[in-house]
Protein backbone atom coordinates (compact mmCIF):
# COMPACT_ATOMS: atom_id res chain seq x y z
CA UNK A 1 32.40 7.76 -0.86
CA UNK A 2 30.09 9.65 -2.82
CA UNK A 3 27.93 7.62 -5.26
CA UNK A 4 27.08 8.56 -8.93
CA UNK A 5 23.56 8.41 -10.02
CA UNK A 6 23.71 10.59 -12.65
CA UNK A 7 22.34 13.77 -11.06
CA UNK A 8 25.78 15.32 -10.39
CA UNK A 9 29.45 14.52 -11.53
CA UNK A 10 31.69 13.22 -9.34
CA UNK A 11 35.27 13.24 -10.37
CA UNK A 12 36.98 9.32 -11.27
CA UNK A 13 33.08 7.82 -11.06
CA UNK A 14 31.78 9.16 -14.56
CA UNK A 15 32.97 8.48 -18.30
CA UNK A 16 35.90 10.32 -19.74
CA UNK A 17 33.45 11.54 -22.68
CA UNK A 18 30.67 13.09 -19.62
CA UNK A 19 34.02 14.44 -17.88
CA UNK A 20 35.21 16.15 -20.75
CA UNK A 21 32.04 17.61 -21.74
CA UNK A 22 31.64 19.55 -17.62
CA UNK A 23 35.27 20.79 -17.53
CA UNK A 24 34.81 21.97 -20.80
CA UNK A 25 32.94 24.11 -19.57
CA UNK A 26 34.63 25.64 -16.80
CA UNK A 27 37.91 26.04 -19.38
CA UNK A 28 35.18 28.08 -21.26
CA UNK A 29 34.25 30.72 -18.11
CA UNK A 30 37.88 30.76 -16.63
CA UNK A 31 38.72 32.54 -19.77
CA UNK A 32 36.15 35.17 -18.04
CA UNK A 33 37.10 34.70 -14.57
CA UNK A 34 40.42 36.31 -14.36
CA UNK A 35 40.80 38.12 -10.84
CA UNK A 36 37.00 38.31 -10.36
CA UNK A 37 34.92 37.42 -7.82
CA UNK A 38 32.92 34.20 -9.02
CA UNK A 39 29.92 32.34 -7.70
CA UNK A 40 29.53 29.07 -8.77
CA UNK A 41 25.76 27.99 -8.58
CA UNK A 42 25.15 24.34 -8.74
CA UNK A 43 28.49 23.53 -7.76
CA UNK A 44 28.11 20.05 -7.18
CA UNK A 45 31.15 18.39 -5.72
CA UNK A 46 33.16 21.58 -6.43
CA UNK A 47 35.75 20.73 -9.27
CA UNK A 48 34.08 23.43 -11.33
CA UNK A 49 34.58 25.80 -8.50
CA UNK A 50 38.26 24.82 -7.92
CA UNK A 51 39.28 25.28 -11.70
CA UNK A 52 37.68 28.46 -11.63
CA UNK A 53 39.58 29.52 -7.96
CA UNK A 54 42.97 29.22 -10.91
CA UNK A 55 42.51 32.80 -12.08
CA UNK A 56 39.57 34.00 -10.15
CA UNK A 57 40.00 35.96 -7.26
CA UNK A 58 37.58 34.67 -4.96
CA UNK A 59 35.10 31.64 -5.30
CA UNK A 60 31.92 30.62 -3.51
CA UNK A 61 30.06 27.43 -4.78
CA UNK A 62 26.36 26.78 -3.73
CA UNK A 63 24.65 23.69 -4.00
CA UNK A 64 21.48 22.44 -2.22
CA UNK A 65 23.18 18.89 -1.41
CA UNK A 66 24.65 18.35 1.65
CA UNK A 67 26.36 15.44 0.55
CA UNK A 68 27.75 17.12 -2.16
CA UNK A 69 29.16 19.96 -0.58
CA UNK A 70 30.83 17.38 2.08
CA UNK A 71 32.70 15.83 -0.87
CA UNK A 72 33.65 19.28 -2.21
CA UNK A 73 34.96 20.59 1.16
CA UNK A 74 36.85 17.52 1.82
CA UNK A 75 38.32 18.19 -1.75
CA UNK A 76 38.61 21.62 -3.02
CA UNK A 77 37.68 24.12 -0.25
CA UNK A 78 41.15 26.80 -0.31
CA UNK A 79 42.03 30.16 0.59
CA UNK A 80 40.12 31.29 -2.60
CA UNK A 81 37.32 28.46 -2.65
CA UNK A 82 34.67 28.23 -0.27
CA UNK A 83 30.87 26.46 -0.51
CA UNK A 84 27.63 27.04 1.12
CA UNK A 85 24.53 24.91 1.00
CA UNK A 86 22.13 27.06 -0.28
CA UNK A 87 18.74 26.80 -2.91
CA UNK A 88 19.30 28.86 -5.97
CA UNK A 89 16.35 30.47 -6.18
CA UNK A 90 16.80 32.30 -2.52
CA UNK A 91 20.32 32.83 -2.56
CA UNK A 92 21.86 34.16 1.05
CA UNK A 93 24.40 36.76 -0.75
CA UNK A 94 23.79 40.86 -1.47
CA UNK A 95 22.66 41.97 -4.35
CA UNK A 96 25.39 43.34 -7.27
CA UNK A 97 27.93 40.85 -5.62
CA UNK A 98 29.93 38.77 -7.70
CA UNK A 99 31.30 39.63 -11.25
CA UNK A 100 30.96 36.46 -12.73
CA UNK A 101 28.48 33.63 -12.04
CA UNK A 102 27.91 30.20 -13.72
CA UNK A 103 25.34 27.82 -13.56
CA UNK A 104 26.29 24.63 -15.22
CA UNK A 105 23.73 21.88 -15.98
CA UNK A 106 21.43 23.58 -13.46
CA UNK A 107 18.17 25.55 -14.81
CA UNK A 108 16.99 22.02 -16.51
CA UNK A 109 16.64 20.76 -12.95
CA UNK A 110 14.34 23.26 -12.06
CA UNK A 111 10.72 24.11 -12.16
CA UNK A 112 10.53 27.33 -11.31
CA UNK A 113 13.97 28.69 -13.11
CA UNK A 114 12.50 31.73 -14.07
CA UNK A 115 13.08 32.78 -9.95
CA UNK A 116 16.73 31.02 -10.36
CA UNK A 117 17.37 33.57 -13.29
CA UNK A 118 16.34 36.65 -11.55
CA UNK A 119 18.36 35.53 -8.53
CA UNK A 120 21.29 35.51 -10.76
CA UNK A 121 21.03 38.83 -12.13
CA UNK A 122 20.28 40.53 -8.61
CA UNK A 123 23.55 39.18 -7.37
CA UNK A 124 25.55 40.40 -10.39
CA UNK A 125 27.75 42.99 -10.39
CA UNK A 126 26.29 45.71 -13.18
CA UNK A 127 29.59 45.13 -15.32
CA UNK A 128 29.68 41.45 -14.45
CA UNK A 129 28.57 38.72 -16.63
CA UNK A 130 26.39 35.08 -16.08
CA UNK A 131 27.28 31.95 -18.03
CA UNK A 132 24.20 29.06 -18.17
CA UNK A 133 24.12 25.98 -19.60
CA UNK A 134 21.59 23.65 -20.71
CA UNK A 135 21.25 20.25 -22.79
CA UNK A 136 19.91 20.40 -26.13
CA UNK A 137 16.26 18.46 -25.90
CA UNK A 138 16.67 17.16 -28.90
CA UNK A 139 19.97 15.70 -28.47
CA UNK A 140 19.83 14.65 -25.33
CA UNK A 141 16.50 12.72 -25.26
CA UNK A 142 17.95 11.00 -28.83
CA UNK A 143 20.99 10.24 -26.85
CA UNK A 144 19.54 8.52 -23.73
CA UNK A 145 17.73 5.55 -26.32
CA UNK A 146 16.36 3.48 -24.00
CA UNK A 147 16.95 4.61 -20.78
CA UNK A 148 14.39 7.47 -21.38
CA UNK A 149 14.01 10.78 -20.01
CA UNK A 150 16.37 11.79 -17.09
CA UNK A 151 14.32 12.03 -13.95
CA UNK A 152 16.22 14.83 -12.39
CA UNK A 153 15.13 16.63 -15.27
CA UNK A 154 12.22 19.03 -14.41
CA UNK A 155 12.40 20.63 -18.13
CA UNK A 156 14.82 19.95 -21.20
CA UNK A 157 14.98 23.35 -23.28
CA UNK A 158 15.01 23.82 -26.86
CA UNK A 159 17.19 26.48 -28.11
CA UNK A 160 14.47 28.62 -28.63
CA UNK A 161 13.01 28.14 -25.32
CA UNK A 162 16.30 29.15 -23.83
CA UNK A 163 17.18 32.08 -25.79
CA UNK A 164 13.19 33.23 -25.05
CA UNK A 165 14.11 32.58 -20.87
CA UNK A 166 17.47 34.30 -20.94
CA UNK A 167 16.44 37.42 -22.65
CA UNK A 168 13.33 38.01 -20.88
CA UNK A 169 15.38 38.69 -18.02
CA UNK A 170 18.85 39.65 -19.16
CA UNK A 171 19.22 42.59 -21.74
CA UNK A 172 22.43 41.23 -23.37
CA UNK A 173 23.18 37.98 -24.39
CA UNK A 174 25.76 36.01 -26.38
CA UNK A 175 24.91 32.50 -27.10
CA UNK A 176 27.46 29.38 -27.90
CA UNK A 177 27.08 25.67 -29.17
CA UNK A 178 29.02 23.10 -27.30
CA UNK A 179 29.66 19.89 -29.31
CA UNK A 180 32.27 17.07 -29.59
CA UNK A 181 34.56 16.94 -32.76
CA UNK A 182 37.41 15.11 -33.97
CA UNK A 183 40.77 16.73 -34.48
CA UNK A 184 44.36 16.35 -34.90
CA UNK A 185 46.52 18.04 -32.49
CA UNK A 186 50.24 18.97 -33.81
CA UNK A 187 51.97 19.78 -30.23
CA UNK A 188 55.69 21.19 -29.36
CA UNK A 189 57.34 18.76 -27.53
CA UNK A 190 58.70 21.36 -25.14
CA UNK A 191 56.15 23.93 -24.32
CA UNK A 192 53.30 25.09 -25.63
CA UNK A 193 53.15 28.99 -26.58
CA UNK A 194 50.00 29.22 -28.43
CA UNK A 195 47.70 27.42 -30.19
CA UNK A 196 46.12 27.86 -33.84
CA UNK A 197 43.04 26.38 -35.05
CA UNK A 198 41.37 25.81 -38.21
CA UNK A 199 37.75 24.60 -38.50
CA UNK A 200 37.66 23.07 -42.04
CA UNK A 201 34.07 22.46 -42.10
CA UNK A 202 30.93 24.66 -40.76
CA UNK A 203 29.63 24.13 -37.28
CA UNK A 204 26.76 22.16 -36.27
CA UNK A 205 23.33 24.45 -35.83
CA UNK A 206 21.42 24.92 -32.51
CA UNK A 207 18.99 21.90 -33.25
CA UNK A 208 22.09 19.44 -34.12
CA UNK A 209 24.69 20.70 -31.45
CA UNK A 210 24.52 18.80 -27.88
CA UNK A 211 24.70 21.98 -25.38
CA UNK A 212 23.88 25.14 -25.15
CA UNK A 213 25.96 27.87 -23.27
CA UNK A 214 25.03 31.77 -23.67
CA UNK A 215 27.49 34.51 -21.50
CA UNK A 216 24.50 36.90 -20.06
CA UNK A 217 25.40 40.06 -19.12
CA UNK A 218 23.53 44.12 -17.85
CA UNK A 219 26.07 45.96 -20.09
CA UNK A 220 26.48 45.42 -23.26
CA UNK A 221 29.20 42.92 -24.59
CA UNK A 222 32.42 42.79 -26.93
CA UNK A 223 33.59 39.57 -28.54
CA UNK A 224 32.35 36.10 -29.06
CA UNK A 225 35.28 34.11 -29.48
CA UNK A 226 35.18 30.18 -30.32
CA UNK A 227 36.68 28.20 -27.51
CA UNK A 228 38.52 25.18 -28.68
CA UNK A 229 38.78 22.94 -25.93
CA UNK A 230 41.77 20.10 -26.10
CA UNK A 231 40.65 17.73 -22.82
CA UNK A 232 44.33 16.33 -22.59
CA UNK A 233 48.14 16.41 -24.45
CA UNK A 234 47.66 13.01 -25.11
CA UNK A 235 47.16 11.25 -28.38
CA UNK A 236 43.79 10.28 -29.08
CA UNK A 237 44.12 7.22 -31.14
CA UNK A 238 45.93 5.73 -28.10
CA UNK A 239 43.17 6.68 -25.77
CA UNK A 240 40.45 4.71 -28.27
CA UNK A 241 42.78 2.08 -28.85
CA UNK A 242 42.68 1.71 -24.90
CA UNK A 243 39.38 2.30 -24.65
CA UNK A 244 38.28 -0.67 -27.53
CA UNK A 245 40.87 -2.90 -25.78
CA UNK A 246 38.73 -2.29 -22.67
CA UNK A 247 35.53 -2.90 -24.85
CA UNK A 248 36.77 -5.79 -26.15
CA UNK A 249 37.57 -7.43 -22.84
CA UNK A 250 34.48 -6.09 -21.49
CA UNK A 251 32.78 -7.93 -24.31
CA UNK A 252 34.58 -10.94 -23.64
CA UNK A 253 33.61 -10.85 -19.80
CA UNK A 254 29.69 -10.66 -21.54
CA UNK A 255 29.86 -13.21 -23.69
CA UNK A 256 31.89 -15.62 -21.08
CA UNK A 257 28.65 -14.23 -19.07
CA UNK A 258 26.40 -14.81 -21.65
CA UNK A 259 28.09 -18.44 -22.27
CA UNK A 260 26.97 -18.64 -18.45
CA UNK A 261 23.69 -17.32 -18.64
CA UNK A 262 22.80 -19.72 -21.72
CA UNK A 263 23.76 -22.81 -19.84
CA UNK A 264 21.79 -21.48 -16.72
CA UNK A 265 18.65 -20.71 -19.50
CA UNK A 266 19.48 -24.54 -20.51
CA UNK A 267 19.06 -26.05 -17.12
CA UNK A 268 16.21 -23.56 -16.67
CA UNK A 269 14.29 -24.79 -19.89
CA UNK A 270 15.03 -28.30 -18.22
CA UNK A 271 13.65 -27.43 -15.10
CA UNK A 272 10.67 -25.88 -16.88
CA UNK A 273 9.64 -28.56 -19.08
CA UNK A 274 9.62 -31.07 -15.65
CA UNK A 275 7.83 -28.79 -13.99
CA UNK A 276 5.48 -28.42 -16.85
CA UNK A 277 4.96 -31.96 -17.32
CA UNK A 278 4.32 -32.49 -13.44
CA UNK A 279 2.44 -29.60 -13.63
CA UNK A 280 0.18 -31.52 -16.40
CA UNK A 281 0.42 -34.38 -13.80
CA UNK A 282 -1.18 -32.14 -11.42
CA UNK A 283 -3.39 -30.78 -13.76
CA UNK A 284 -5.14 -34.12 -14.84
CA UNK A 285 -5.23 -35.34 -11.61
CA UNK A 286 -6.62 -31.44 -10.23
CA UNK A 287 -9.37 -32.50 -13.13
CA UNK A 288 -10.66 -35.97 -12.14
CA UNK A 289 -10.85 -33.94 -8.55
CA UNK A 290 -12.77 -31.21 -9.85
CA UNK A 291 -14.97 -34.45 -11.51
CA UNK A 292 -15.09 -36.43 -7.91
CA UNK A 293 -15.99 -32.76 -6.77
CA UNK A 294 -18.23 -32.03 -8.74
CA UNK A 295 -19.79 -35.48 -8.22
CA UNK A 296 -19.24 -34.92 -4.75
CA UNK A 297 -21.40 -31.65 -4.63
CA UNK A 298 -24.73 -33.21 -6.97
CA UNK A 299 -24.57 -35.78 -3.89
CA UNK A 300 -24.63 -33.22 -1.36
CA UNK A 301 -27.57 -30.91 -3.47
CA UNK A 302 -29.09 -34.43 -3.57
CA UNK A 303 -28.76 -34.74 0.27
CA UNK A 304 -29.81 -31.35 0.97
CA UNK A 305 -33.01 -31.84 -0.84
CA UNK A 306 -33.87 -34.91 0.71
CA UNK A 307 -32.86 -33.22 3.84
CA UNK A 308 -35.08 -30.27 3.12
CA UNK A 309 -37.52 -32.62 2.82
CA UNK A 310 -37.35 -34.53 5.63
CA UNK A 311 -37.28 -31.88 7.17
CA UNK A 312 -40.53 -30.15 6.15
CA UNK A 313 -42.10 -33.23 6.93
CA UNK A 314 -40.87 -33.55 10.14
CA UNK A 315 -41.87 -30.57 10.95
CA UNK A 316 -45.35 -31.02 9.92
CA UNK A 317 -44.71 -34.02 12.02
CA UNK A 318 -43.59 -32.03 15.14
CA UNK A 319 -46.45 -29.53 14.46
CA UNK A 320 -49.08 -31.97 14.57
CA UNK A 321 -47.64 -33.98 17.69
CA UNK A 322 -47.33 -29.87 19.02
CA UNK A 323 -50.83 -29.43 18.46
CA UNK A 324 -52.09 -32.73 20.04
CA UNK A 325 -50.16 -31.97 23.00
CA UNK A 326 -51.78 -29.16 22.95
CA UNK A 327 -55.02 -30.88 22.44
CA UNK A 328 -53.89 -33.34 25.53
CA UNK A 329 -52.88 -30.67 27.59
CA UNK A 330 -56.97 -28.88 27.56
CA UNK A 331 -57.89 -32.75 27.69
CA UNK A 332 -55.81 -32.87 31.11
CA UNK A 333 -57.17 -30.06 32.42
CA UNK A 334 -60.49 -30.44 31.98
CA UNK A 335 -60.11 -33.63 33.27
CA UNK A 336 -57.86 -32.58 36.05
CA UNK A 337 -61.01 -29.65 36.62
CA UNK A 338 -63.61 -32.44 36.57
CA UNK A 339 -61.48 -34.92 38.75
CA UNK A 340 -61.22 -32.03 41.55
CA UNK A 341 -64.46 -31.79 41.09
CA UNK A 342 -65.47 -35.70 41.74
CA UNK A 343 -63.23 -35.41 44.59
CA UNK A 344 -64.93 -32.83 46.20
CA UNK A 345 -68.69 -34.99 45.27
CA UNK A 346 -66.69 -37.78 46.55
CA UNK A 347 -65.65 -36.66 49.86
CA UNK A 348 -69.37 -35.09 49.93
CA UNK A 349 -70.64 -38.57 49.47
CA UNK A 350 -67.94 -39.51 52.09
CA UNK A 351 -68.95 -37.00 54.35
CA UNK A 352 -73.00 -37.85 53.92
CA UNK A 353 -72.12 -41.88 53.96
CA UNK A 354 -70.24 -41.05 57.47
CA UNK A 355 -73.46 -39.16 58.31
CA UNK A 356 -75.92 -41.97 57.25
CA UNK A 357 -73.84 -44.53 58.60
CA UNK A 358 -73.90 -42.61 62.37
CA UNK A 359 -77.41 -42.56 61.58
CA UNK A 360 -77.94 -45.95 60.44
CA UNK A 361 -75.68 -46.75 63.55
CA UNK A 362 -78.15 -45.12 65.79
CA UNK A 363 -81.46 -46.06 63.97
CA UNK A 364 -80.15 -49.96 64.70
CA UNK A 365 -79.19 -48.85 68.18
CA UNK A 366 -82.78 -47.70 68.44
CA UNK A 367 -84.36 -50.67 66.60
CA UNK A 368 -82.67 -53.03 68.75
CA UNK A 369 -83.72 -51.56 71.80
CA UNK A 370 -87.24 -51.27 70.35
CA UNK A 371 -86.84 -55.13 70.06
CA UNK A 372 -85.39 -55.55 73.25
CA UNK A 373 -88.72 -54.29 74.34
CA UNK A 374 -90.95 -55.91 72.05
CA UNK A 375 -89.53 -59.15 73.15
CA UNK A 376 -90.11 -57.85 76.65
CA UNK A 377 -93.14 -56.89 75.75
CA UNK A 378 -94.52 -60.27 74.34
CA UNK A 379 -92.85 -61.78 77.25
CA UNK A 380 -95.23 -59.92 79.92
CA UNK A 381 -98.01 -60.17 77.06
CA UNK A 382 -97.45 -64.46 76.46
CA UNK A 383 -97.27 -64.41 81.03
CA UNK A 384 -100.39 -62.20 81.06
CA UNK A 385 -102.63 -63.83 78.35
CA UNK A 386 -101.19 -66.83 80.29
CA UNK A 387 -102.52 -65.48 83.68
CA UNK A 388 -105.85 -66.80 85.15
CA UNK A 389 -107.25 -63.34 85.10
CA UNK A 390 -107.01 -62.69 81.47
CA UNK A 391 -108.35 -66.21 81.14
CA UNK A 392 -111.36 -65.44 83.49
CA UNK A 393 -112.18 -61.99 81.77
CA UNK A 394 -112.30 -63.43 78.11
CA UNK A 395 -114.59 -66.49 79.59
CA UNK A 396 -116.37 -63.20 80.90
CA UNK A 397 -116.22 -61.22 77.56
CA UNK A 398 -114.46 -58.50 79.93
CA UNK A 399 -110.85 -58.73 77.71
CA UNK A 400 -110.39 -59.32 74.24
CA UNK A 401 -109.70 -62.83 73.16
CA UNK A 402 -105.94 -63.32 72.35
CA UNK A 403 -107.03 -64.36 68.56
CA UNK A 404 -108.49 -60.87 68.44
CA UNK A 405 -105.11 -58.76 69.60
C-alpha cells in the first residue's frame, strides 16, 4: 500500500477537506473535457485522470513516480485511461496532441517550470486549452503554522508571479480563485435536474483566496463561468457533527494519553531528583578526588624535582667516575707500556744474569783449577825447598833463601 507523505494524494489516506479541495478540481476541467483527448500531467495515483476518462474521450496521465503510477494502474487504468512514467518537462508525446491538458498541484514542485510550461503548450492542440493550478503563497505558508514550508515545494507563487509565468508563454488566459465556503444545499429528493446558485456576498480576492486555477489557451476564449462545486448530497451539519464526535474522542484518547504521559513525567521527575541527588553524591565525592588528585599531583611535581635532581647529580656523579676511568684507563696503559717494558729489562737482566752466572760458573771452574795447581805447586815448592839441594845452594848463596821467595 501506497503511503501518504504529503507529496501526492492518495485516495482514503488524506483528509476529507484536502480530498475535496483535488477533485474539485477535476469537476472544474471535466466541464472542459467532453469527448476530447486529455493529458493529465502530474497524475499522481490517477483519480484525477479517471474522473476526467467520464466525458473525455481518451486519457493519458504522466507522472515521474513509479510508485505512483503502480497504484494508479492497479486502480484506474481502462479502455479510455492509460499512464506513462514520464518527466514533465521532456514529455514523450507529438507536438499539437491533446485538446485539453491539466496540471494540478504540479508547477510549485518544480524549478525549472518555465520548460514544464512550454512543454505544455507544444503538445496542445491549437484550439485546445491547459488548466494549472497552484497554491496561494500566502495562504498556504499561513496555513501550514508550524509545520513550515512544504519541502516538496521548489517555489510557492503569488498571484502575480503566476499570472506573469502563464502569460509569458500562453497568449490567452482566464484566471479563477478556488476557495472553501459554507452553504446550504436545498436538494430534490428524487433527482436532481439543475442546480441554481446565489452568492450573497462578494468573493474573496487573489491575495485572500487559497488556490489559484487559470484555463490557458492559443485561441482566444469565450466564457468564464463560476464553478460551484458541492463535494457530496449529504448534509453537512451531520458530517461536522461526525467529525467533532471524532474530535472529541480523539481528544479524549489525548488527554487519557496525556493523563499517561503526566504520571510517566511524575515518575520521571522522581527518577530525576534521585539521580540528581546521587549525582551530587558523586559530585562531592568526584571533588575530594579532584582534592586527593590534586594533592596527589604537587607530590608527584615534588618527586619529579627531587628526581630531576638526583638525577643531575648523579650524573655529575657518573661523569666524574666516567672521567676517572678514563683517567685509570691512560694510568693502565702507561703502566701496562712501562710493565712490558720492565719485562723486557727484566728478562735482559735474566738473560745477562744467565750469562754472568755461566761465566762466574767458569771463572770458579778456572779458579779452582788454578788452586788445584797452586796447592800443587806449593806442594813441589814445600818438597823442593825441603830438598838437600835447595838447602846446599842457599848455604852456597846459589838459590834464594825461602824467606826471600
Amino acid at each position: 500500500m501506497i503511503e501518504f507523505t504529503g507529496e501526492r494524494v492518495i485516495p482514503g489516506e488524506v483528509p476529507v477537506d484536502l480530498w475535496n479541495e483535488h477533485i474539485a478540481r477535476y469537476a472544474f476541467a471535466a466541464r472542459l473535457a467532453r469527448y476530447k483527448r486529455v493529458l493529465d500531467v502530474g497524475c499522481g495515483t490517477g483519480y484525477g485522470s479517471a474522473e476526467l476518462g467520464r466525458v473525455a474521450t481518451q486519457v493519458v496521465g504522466c507522472d515521474i513516480s513509479a510508485e505512483a503510477l503502480v497504484y494508479a494502474h492497479r486502480h484506474y487504468a481502462s479502455s479510455k485511461v492509460h499512464f506513462i512514467q514520464a518527466a514533465c518537462t521532456c514529455l514523450p508525446l507529438n507536438s499539437a496532441s491533446f485538446d485539453l491538458v491539466v496540471a494540478f498541484e504540479l508547477i510549485e514542485h518544480l524549478a525549472d517550470w518555465r520548460t514544464f510550461l512550454e512543454e505544455t503548450r507544444r503538445v496542445l492542440d491549437r484550439s485546445g486549452q491547459c488548466v494549472i493550478s497552484t497554491p496561494n503563497k500566502y495562504y498556504y505558508q499561513e496555513s501550514r503554522g508550524p509545520a513550515g514550508l512544504n519541502p516538496y515545494h521548489q517555489h510557492e507563487f503569488t498571484f502575480e508571479e503566476f499570472r506573469k509565468e502563464l502569460e509569458a508563454v500562453f497568449p490567452h488566459v482566464s484566471f479563477f480563485l478556488q476557495n472553501h465556503a459554507d452553504g446550504i444545499v436545498f436538494q430534490p429528493v428524487d433527482s436532481i435536474t439543475s442546480i441554481e446558485t446565489r452568492m450573497e456576498r462578494a468573493a474573496a480576492g487573489p491575495d485572500e483566496s487559497n488556490f489559484f486555477i487559470a484555463v490557458c489557451a492559443l485561441a482566444p476564449q469565450t466564457g468564464s463561468p463560476t464553478f460551484f462545486f458541492v463535494p457530496r448530497a449529504a448534509n453537512i451539519l451531520k458530517e461536522r457533527e461526525l467529525h467533532i464526535r471524532k474530535l472529541d474522542e480523539e481528544i479524549t484518547k489525548h488527554k487519557a494519553t496525556i493523563i499517561e504521559l503526566t504520571e510517566e513525567r511524575d515518575k520521571l521527575l522522581d527518577m530525576f531528583a534521585r539521580q540528581k541527588d546521587e549525582l551530587d553524591e558523586s559530585n562531592r565525592w568526584a571533588q575530594q578526588l579532584d582534592k586527593e588528585l590534586e594533592h596527589a599531583r604537587e607530590l608527584l611535581n615534588q618527586l619529579e624535582r627531587e628526581l630531576a635532581s638526583r638525577t643531575t647529580a648523579y650524573e655529575e656523579q657518573i661523569q666524574g667516575l666516567e672521567n676517572e676511568k678514563q683517567k685509570i684507563a691512560a694510568w693502565a696503559e702507561k703502566s701496562a707500556r712501562e710493565l712490558t717494558e720492565k719485562c723486557a729489562e727484566l728478562a735482559h737482566a735474566v738473560d745477562v744474569l744467565h750469562e754472568t752466572e755461566k761465566a762466574l760458573e767458569e771463572r770458579t771452574a778456572w779458579a779452582l783449577s788454578l788452586d788445584e795447581r797452586v796447592r800443587k805447586l806449593e806442594a813441589v815448592l814445600a818438597r823442593l825447598l825441603q830438598s838437600r839441594w835447595v838447602k846446599l845452594g842457599c848455604a852456597l848463596g846459589v838459590t834464594p833463601k825461602p824467606q826471600d821467595l
